[in-house]
Protein backbone atom coordinates (compact mmCIF):
# COMPACT_ATOMS: atom_id res chain seq x y z
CA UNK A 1 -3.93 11.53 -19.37
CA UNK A 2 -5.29 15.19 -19.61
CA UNK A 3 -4.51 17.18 -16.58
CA UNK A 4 -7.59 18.98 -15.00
CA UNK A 5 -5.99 22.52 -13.03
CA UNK A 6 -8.79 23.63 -10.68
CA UNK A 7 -9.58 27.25 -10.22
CA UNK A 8 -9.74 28.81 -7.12
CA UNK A 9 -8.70 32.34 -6.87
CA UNK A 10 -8.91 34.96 -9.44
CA UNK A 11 -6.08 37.38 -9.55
CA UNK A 12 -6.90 39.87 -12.10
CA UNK A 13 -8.65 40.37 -15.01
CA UNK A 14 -6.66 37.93 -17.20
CA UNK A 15 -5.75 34.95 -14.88
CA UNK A 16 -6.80 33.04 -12.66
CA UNK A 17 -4.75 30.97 -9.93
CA UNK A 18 -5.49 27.38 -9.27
CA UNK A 19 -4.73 25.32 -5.76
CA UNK A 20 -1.72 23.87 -7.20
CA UNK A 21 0.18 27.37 -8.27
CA UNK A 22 -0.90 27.34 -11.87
CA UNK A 23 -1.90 30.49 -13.07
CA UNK A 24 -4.53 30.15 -16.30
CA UNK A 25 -4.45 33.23 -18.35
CA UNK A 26 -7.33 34.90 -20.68
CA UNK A 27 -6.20 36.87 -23.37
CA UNK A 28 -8.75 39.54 -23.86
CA UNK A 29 -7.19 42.93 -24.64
CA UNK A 30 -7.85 44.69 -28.07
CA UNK A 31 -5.32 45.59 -30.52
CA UNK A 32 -3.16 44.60 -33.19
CA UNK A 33 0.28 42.78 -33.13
CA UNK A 34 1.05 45.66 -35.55
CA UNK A 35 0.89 48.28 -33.30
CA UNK A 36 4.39 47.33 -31.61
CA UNK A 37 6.43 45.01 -33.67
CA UNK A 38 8.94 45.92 -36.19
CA UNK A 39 8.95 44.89 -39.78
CA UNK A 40 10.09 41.71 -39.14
CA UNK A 41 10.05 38.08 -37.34
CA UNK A 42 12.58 35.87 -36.18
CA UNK A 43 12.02 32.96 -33.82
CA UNK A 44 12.84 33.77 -29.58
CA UNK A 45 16.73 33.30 -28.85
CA UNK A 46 17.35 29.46 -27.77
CA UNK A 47 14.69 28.27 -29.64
CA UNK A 48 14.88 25.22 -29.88
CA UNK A 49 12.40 21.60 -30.87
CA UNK A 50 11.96 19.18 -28.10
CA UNK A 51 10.05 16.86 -29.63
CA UNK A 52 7.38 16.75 -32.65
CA UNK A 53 5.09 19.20 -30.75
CA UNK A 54 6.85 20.56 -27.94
CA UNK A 55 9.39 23.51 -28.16
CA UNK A 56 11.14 25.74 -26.06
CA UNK A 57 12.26 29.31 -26.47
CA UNK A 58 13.70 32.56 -24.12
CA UNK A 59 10.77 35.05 -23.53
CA UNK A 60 9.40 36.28 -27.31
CA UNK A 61 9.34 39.61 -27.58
CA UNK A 62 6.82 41.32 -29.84
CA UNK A 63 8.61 41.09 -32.87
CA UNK A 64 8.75 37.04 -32.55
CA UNK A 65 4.92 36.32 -31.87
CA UNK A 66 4.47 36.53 -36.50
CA UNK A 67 7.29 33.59 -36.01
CA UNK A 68 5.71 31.44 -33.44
CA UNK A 69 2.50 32.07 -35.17
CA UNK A 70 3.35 29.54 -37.56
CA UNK A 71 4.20 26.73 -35.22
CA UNK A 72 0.50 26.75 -34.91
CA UNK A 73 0.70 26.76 -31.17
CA UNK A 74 -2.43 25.69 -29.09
CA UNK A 75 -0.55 26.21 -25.53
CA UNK A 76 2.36 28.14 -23.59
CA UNK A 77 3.49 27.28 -20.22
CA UNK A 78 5.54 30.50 -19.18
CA UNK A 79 7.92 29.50 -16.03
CA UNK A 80 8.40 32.95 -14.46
CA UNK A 81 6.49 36.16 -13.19
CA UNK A 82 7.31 38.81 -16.20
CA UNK A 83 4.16 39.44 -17.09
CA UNK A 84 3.10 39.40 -20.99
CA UNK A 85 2.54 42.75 -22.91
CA UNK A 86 -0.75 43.64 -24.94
CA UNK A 87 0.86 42.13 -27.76
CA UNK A 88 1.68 39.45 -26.42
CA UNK A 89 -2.31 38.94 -24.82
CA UNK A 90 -3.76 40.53 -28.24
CA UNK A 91 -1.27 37.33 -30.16
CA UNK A 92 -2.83 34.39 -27.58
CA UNK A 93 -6.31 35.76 -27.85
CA UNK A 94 -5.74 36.34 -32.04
CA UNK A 95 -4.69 32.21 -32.00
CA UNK A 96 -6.77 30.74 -29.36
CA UNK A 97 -3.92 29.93 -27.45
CA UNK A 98 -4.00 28.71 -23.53
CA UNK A 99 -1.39 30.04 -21.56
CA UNK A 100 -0.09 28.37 -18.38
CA UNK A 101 2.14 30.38 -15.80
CA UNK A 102 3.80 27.96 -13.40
CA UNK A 103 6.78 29.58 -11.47
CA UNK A 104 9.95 27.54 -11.41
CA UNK A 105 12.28 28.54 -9.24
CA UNK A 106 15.81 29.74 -10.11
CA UNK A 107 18.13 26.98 -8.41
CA UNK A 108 20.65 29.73 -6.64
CA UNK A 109 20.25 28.86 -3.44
CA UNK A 110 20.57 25.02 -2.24
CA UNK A 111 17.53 26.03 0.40
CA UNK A 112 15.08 26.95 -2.24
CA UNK A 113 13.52 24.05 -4.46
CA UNK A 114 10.49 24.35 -6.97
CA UNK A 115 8.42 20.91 -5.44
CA UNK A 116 8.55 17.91 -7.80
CA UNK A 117 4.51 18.48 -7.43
CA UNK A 118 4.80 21.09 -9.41
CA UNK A 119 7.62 20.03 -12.03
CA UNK A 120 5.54 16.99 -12.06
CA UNK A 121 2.35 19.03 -12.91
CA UNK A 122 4.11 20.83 -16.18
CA UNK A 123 5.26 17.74 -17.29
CA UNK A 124 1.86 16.43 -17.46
CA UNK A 125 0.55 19.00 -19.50
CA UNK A 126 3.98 18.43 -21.93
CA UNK A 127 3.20 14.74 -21.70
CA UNK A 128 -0.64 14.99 -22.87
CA UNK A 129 -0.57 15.71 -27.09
CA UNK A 130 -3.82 17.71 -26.68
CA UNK A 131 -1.75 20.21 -26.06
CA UNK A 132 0.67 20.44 -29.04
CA UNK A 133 1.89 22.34 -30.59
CA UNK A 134 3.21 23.85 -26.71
CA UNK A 135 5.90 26.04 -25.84
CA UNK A 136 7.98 26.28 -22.84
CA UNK A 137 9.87 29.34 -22.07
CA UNK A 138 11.33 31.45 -19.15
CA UNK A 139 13.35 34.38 -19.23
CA UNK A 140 16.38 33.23 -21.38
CA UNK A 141 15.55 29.75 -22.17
CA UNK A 142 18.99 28.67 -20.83
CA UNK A 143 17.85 27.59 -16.37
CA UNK A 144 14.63 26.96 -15.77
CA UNK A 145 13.20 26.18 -18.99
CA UNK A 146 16.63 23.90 -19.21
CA UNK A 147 15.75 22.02 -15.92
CA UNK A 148 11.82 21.28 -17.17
CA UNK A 149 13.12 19.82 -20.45
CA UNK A 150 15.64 17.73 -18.85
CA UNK A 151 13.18 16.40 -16.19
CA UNK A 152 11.00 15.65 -19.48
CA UNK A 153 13.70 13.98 -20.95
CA UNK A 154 14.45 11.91 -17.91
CA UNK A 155 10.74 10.77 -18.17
CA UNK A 156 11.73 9.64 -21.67
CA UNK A 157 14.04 7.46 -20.48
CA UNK A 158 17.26 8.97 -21.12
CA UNK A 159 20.07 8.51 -19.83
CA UNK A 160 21.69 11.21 -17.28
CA UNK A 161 24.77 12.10 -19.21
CA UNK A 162 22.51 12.83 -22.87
CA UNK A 163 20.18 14.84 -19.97
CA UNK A 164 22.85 17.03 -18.88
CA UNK A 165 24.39 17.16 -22.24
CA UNK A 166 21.35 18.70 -23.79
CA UNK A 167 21.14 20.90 -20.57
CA UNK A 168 24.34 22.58 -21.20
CA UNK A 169 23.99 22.74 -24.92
CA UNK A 170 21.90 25.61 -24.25
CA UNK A 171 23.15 26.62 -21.15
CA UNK A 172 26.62 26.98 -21.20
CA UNK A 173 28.98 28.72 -20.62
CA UNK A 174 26.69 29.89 -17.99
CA UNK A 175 25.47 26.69 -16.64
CA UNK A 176 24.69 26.26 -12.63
CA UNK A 177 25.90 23.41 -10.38
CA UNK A 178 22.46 23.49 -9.06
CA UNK A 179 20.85 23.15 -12.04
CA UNK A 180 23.03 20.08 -12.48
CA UNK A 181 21.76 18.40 -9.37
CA UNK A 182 18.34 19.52 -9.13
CA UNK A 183 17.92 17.34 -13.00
CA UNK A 184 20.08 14.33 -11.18
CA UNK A 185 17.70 14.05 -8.15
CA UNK A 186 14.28 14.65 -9.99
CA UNK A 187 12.58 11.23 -9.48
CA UNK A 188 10.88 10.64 -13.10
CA UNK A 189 9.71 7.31 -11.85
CA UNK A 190 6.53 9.04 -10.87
CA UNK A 191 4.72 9.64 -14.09
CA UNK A 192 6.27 6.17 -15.86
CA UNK A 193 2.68 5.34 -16.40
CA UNK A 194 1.50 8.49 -18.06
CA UNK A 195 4.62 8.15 -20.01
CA UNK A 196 3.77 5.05 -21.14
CA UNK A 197 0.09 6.01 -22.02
CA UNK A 198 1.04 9.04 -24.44
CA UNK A 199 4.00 6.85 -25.98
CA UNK A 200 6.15 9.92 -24.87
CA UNK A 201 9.42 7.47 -24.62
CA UNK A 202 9.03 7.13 -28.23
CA UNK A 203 8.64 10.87 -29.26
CA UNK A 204 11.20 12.19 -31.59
CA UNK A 205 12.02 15.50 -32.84
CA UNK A 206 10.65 16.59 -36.62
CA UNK A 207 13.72 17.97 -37.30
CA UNK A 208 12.68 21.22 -38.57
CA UNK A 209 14.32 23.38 -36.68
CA UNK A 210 18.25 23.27 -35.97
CA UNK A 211 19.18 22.59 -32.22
CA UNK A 212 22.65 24.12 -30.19
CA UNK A 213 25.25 21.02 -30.63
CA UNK A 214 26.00 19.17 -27.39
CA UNK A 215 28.92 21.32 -25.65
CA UNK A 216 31.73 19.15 -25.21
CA UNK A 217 32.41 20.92 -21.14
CA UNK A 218 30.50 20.53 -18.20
CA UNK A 219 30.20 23.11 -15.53
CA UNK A 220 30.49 19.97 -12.91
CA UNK A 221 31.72 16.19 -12.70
């Protein structure tokens, strides 16, 4: 089930915001990744392989765009406001890659809650393959970019306890209580049927890439 974001207000010149807080970005500056990159390439910090398809990082800096470049990426969703550099814009535009910027709020404060509307509507564009290969990254990889991938995985039909296990693998030892119960009381019954029409319950990792070990503590319980 594709998900169609509608346009509605431009913002500058390389995005443009749609009703439902999704910000579509066009990569259009000149320039070289070159320019501002050291001589070599590594992968972000907490990279890390959801599924076949789907991975999640911190925010690359320049010198990790010639790694992600070989993921063959067609999409990024990027879950907070830092905006991206010229080589990052010069690297999506170089790759014809879309780029998504949905803000997720940091859970810190029990009053403040990113809407299940719009968890729900990054989970969609996860859940459709047209995407892939997509990656999903915030500031450190460790919070926000946590809570999406365990809302994911509830949609997958796991269990709480792998959810939250996989949460503080990359998480700890700086994982939040709030984090904890914003996964438990996402509802993932809501998009059982688009689960069910990508065959996302099935999806598996490739296993290319090595993954942070389960962390035997929990910041809660």
């Amino acid at each position: 089930m594709a998900m169609v974001i509608p346009l509605a207000q431009k913002t500058s010149s390389s995005s443009l915001v749609g009703q439902n807080g999704f910000v579509t970005e066009r990569a259009h500056l000149k320039g070289s990744l070159a320019e501002s990159e050291p001589m070599y390439s590594e992968l972000p910090p907490n990279f890390g392989e959801v599924v076949e398809g789907i991975y999640r990082s911190a925010f690359p800096s320049p010198w990790n765009l010639p790694a992600l470049e070989n993921l063959g990426l067609k999409t990024i969703i990027t879950l907070v406001e830092e905006p991206y550099g010229v080589s990052h814009m010069s690297f999506l535009r170089e790759n014809g890659i879309a780029h998504f910027r949905v803000i997720v709020q940091a859970n810190k404060d029990p009053k403040e809650k990113t809407p299940d509307h719009v968890i729900n509507g990054i989970l969609e564009i996860l859940l459709n393959k047209a995407n892939h290969p997509i990656l999903i990254h915030c500031n450190k990889g460790k919070h926000r970019t946590g809570c999406v991938v365990a809302c994911f995985r509830k949609v997958q039909g796991w269990n709480l306890r792998d959810v939250l296990d996989e949460y503080l693998s990359y998480s700890w030892p700086k994982s939040r209580a709030l984090d904890e119960r914003f996964i438990e009381a996402f509802d993932a019954t809501k998009l059982d049927q688009v689960a069910k029409d990508s065959g996302a319950k099935m999806w598996k990792p490739a296993g290319n890439h090595r993954n942070p070990e389960p962390h035997a503590l929990r910041s809660t319980f």
